[in-house]
Protein backbone atom coordinates (compact mmCIF):
# COMPACT_ATOMS: atom_id res chain seq x y z
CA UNK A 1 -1.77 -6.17 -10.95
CA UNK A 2 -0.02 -2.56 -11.10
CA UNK A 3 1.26 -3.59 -14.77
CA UNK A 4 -1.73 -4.93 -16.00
CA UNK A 5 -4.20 -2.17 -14.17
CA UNK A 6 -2.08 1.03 -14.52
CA UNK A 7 -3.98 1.91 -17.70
CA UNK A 8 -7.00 1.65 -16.03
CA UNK A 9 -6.02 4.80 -13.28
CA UNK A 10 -4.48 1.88 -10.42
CA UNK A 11 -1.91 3.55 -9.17
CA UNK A 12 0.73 1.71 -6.05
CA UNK A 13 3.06 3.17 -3.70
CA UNK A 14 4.55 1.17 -1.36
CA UNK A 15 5.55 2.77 2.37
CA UNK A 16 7.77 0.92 4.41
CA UNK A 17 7.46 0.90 8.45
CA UNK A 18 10.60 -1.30 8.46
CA UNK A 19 13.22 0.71 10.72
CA UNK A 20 16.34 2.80 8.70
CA UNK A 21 18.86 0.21 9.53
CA UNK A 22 16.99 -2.06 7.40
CA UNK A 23 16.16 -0.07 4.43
CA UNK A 24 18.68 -2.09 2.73
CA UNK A 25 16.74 -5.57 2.96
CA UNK A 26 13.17 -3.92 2.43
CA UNK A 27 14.96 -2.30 -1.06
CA UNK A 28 16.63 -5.67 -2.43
CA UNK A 29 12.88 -7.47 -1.19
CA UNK A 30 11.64 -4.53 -3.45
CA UNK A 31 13.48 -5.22 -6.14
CA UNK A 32 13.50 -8.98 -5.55
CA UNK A 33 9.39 -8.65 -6.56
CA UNK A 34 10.24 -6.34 -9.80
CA UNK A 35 7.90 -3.67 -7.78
CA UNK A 36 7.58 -0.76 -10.42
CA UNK A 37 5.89 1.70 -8.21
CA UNK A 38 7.13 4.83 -5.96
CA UNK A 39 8.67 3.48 -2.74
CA UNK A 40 8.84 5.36 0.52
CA UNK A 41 9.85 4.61 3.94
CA UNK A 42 8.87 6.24 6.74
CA UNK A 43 10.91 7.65 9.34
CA UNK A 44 9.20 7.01 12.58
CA UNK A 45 8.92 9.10 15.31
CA UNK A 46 6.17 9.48 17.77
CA UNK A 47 4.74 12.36 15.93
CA UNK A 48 4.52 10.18 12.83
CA UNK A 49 3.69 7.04 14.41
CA UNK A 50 0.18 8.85 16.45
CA UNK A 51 -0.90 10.42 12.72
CA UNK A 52 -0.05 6.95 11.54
CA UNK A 53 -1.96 5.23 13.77
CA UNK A 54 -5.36 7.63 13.86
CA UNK A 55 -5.60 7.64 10.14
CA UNK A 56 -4.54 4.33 9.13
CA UNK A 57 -5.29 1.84 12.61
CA UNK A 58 -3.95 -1.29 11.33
CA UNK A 59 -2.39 -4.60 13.55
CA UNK A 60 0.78 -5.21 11.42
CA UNK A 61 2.08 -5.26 8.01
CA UNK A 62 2.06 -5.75 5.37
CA UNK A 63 -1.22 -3.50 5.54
CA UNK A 64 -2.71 -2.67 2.03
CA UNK A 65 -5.00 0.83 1.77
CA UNK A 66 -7.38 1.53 -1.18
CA UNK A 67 -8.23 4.66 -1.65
CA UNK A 68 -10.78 5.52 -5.23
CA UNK A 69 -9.89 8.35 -7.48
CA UNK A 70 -10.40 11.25 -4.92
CA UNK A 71 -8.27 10.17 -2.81
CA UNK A 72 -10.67 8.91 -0.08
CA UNK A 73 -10.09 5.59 1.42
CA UNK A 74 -12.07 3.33 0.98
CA UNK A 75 -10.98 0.09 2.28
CA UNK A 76 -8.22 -1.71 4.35
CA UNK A 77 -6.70 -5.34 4.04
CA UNK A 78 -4.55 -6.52 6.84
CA UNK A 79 -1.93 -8.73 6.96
CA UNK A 80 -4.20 -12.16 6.61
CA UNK A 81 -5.86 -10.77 3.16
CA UNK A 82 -6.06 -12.93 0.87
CA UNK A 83 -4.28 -11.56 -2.85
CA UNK A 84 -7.19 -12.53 -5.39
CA UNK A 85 -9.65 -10.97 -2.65
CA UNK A 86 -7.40 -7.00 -3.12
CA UNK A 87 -7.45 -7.90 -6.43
CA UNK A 88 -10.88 -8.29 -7.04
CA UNK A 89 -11.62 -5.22 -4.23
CA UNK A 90 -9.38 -2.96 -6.94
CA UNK A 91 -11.13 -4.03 -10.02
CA UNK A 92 -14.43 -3.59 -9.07
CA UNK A 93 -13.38 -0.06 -7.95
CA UNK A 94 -11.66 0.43 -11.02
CA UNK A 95 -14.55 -0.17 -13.22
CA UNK A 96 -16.96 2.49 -11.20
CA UNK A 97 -17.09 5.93 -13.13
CA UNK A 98 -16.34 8.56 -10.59
């Protein structure tokens, strides 16, 4: 969806919860997928994890976050969402003039 959509203004990041030791695995999944997109992962600490949680209250991940072309989010998918349902979510907003 990035590949196809990126000309359209989608733009992905991907932010990993998973802890340091395993940045290693959450990398090679990374690249496993051919994900072509910024990667971060974030370094928990209780500071972090409180900001985390107020702003972005989610159950587990893989979480996904849409936010429209200011920057103001607009939707969350948990864990259970269905792909062709984010998809669809994204293209829609895509094809709104802001």
């Amino acid at each position: 969806m990035q590949r196809e959509l990126k000309k359209d203004g989608l733009v992905v990041i991907s932010l990993s919860v998973d802890e340091p030791d395993n940045k290693d695995a959450a990398l090679e999944f990374l690249k496993k997928m051919d994900a072509r997109f910024p990667h971060y992962l974030l370094v928990d600490t209780d500071e972090n994890h409180e900001k985390q949680r107020a702003e972005f209250p989610t159950n587990a991940p893989p979480t996904t976050h849409v936010f429209d072309r200011r920057g103001k989010k607009v939707k969350t998918f948990g864990a259970g969402a269905k792909e062709e349902d984010v998809e669809k979510f994204v293209r829609d907003l895509l094809e709104q003039k802001q």
